[in-house]
Protein backbone atom coordinates (compact mmCIF):
# COMPACT_ATOMS: atom_id res chain seq x y z
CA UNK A 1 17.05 10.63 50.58
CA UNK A 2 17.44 10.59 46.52
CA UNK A 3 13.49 10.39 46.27
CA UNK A 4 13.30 13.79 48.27
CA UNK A 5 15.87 15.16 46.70
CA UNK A 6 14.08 14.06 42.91
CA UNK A 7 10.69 16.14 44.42
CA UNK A 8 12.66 19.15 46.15
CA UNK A 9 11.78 22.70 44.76
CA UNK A 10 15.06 22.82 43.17
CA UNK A 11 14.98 19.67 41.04
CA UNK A 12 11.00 18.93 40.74
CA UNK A 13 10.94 20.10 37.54
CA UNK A 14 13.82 18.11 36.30
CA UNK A 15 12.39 15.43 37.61
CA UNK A 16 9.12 15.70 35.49
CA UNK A 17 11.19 16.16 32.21
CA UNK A 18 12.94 12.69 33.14
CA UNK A 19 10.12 10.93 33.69
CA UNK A 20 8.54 12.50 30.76
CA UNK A 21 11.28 11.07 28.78
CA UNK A 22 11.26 8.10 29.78
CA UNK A 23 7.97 7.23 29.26
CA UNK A 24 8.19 9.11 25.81
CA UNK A 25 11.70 6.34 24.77
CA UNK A 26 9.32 3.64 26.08
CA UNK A 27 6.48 4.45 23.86
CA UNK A 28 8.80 4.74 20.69
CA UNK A 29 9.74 1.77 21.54
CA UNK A 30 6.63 0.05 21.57
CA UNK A 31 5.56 1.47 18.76
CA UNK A 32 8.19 -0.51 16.96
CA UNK A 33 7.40 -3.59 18.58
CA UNK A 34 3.91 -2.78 16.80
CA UNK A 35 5.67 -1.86 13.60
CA UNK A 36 7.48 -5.55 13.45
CA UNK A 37 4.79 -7.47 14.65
CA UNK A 38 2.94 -5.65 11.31
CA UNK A 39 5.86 -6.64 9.56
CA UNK A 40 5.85 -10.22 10.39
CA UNK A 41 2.09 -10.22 9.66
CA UNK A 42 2.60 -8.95 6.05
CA UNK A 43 5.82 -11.02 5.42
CA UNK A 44 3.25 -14.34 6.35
CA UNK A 45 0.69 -13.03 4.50
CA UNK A 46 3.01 -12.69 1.24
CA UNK A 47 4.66 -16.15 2.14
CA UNK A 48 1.57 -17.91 2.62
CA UNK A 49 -0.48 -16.50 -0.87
CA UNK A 50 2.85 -16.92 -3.05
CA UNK A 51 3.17 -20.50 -1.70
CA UNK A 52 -0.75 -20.98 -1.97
CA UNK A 53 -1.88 -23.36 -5.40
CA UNK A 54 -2.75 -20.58 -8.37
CA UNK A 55 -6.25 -19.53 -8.26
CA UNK A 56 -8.05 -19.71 -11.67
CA UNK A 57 -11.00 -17.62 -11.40
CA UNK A 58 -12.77 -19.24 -14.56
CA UNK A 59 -12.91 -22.49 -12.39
CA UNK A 60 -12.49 -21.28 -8.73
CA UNK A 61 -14.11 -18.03 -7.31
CA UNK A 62 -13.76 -17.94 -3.66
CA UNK A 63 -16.23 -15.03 -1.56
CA UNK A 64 -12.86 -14.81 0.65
CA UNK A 65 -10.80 -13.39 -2.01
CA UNK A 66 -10.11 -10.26 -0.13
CA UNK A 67 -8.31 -12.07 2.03
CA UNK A 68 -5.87 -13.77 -0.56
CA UNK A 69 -3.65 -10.44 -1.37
CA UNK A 70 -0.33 -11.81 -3.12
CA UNK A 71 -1.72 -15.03 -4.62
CA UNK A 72 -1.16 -15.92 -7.74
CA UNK A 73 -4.31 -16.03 -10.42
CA UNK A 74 -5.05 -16.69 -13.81
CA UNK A 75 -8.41 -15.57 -15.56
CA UNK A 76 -9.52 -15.60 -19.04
CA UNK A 77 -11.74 -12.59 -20.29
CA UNK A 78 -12.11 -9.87 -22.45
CA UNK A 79 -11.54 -6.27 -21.32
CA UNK A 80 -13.97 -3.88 -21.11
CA UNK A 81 -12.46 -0.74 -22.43
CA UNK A 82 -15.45 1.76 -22.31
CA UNK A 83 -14.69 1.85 -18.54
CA UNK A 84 -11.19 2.06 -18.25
CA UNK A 85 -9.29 4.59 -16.29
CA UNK A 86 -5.75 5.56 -15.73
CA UNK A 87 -3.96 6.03 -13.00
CA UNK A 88 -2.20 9.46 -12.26
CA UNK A 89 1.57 9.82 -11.58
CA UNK A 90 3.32 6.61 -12.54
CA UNK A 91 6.75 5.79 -13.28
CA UNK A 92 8.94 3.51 -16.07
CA UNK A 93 12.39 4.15 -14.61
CA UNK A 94 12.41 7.98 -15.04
CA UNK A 95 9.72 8.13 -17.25
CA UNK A 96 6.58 9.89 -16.37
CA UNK A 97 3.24 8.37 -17.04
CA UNK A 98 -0.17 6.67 -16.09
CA UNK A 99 -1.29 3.27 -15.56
CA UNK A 100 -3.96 1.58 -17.40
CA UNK A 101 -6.58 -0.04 -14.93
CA UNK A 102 -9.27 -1.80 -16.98
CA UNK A 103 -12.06 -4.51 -15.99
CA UNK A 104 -11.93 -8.16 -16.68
CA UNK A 105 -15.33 -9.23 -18.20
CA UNK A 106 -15.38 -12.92 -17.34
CA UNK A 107 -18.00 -15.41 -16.34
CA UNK A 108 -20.55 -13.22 -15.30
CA UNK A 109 -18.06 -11.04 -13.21
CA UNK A 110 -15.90 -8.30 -13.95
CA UNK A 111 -11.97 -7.48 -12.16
CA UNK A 112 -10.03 -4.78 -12.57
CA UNK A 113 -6.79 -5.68 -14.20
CA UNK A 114 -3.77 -3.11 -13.67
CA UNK A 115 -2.75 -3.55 -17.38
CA UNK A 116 0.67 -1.35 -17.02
CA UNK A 117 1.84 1.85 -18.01
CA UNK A 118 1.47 4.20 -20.74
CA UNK A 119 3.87 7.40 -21.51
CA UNK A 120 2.05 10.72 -20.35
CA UNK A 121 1.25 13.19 -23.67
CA UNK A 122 2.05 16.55 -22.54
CA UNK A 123 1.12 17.74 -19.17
CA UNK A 124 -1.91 16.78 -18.99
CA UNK A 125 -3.72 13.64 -18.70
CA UNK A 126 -4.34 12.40 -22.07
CA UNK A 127 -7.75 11.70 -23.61
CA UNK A 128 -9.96 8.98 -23.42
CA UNK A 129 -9.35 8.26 -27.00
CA UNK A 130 -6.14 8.20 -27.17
CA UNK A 131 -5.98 5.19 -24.78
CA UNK A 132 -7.54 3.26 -27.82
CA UNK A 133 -4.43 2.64 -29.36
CA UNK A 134 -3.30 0.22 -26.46
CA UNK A 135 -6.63 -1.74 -26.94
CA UNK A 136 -6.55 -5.79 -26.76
CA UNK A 137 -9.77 -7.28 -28.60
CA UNK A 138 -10.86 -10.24 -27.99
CA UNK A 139 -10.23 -13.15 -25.52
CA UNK A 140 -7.20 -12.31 -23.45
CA UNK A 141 -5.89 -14.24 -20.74
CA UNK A 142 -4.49 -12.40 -17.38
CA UNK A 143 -1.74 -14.39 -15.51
CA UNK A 144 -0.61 -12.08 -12.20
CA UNK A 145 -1.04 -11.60 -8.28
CA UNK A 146 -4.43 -10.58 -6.33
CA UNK A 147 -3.64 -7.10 -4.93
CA UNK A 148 -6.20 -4.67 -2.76
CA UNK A 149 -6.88 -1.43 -3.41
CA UNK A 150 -5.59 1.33 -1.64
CA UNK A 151 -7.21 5.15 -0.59
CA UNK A 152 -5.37 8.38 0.14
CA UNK A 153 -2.20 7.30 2.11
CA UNK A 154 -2.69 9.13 5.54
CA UNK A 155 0.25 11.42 5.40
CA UNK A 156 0.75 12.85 1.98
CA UNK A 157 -1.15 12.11 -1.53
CA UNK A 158 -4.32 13.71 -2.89
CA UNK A 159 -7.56 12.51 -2.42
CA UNK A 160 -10.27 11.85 -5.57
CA UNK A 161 -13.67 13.61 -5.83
CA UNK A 162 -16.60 11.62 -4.56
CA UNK A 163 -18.15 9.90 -7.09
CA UNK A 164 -21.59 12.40 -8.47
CA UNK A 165 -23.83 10.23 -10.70
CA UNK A 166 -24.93 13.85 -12.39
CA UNK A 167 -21.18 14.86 -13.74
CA UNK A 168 -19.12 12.91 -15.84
CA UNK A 169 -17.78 9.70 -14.79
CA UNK A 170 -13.74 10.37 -13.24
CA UNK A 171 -11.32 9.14 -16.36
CA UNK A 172 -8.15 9.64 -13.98
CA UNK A 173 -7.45 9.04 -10.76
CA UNK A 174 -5.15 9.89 -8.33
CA UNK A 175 -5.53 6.41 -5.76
CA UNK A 176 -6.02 2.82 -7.29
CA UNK A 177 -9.05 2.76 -4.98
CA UNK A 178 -11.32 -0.65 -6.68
CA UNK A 179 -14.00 0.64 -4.41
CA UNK A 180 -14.23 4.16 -5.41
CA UNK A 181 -13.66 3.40 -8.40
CA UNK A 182 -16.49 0.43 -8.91
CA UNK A 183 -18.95 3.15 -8.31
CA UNK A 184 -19.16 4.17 -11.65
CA UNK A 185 -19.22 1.28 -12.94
CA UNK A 186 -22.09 -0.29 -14.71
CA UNK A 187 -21.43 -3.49 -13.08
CA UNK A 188 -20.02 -5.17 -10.20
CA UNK A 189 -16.60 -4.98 -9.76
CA UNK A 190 -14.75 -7.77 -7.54
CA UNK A 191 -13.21 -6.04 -4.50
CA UNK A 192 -9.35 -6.61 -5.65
CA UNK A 193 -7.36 -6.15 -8.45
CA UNK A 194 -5.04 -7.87 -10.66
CA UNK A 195 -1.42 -6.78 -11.04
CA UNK A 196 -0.18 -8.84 -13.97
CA UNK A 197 3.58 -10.63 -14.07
CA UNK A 198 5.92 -8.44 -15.24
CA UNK A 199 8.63 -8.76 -18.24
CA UNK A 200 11.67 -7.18 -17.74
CA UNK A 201 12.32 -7.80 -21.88
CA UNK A 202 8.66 -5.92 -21.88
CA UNK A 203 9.04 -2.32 -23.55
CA UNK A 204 5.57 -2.11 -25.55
CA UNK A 205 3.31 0.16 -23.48
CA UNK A 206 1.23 -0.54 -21.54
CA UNK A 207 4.04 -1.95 -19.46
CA UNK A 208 3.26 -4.28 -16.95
CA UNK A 209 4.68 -3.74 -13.29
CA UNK A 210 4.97 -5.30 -10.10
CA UNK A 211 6.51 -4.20 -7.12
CA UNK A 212 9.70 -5.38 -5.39
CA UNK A 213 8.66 -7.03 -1.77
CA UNK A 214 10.80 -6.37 0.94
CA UNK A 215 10.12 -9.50 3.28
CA UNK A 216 12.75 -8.64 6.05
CA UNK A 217 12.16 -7.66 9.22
CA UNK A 218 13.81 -4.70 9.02
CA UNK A 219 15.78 -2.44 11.79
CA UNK A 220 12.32 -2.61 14.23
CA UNK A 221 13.73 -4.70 16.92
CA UNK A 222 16.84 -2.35 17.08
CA UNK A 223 14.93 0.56 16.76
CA UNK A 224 13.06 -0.50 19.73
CA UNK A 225 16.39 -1.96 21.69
CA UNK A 226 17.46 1.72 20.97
CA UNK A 227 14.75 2.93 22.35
CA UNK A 228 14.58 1.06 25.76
CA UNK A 229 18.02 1.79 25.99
CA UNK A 230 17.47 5.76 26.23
CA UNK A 231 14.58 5.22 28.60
CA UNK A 232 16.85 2.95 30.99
CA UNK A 233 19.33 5.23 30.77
CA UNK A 234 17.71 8.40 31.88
CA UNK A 235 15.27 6.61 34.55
CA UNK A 236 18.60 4.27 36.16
CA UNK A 237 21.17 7.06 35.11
CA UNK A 238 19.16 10.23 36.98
CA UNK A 239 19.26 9.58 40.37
CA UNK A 240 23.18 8.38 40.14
CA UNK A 241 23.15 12.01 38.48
CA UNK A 242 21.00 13.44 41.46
CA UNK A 243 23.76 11.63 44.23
CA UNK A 244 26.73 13.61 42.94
CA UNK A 245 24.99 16.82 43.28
CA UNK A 246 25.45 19.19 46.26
């Protein structure tokens, strides 16, 4: 009786909006399932690399390393400075500015090393020379965690030209992308980065920085319980609805 009253003329359509939303609350809430299981990935990965033995890279240099985001390392180099870049639209509390991302000559191989930021002159980015002034010569030793690279996030940012061997090499850049961004180099470049440990007592540019790690699981499982709610609801709810019509 309720089922042919669900697919009559006068409720059919009804019908097809409930089920519609039911399946739409189910697949929100999957999606967050997805979203914690990602979560719980990323908090092991962070758990497992901070708890991992400090990688020196002058004694140690795994092919794997692109695997060993968050780990601690230690390398002793010196910094290449003819093929630095900075890194567009970077922050000191409210203080605009760029970040200085320059490779690691060590060994035989070359990193890049996120050395910290820099105040912005102007609007504009600043010149090439006018990084000089935050040189390091010599034999410097770089003490931080392995971080990857990242592109243009999906949803928002701006992308960076493709790399054109006949214009001039790209001085700033909008993405800390190490692959992109190895293209112009001379050299290799190791696929990773190093974000060195930050100083809070630290206020000599360039300023180190390192980010602050949220290694909850967040509101995902209620976000999904929400969301399987709603769908119970509407599919157990409707046709209770449907028996108190005329």
């Amino acid at each position: 009786m309720i089922l042919r009253k669900m697919l009559s003329r006068k409720w059919f359509l009804t019908t097809l909006l409930v089920l519609a939303g039911t399946a739409f609350c189910i697949r929100l809430g999957i999606w967050q399932l997805d979203r914690l299981e990602q979560r719980r990935i990323f908090n092991t990965q962070v758990q497992s690399m901070r708890a991992a033995e400090m990688l020196d890279l002058n004694k140690d240099f795994p092919a794997d390393i692109s695997s060993m985001e968050w780990r601690t390392v230690t390398v002793t180099g010196e910094y290449d400075f003819e093929n630095q870049v900075i890194l567009r639209n970077q922050y000191n509390g409210d203080q605009f500015g760029y970040h200085l991302i320059t490779p690691l000559l060590f060994d035989g191989e070359a990193v890049l090393v996120d050395r910290g930021w820099i105040p912005a002159d102007g609007d504009s980015a600043p010149a090439r020379d006018a990084w000089r002034k935050y040189d390091e010569a010599g034999q410097v030793t770089v003490t931080g965690q392995i971080r990857l690279g990242s592109g243009k996030p999906a949803f928002g940012g701006v992308a960076d030209p493709e790399f054109n061997p006949e214009q001039p090499r790209l001085d700033a850049w909008n993405n800390l992308d190490v692959a992109r961004i190895a293209t112009q180099s001379p050299y290799p470049i190791l696929p990773v980065y190093i974000q060195p440990n930050a100083d809070k007592n630290d206020l000599v540019p360039p300023i180190p920085f390192q980010p602050d790690v949220d290694l909850t699981e967040g509101s995902h499982s209620g976000y999904a319980l929400q969301w399987f709610t709603f769908a119970a609801i509407l599919f157990v709810g409707y046709p209770f609805f449907l028996r108190k019509q005329d």
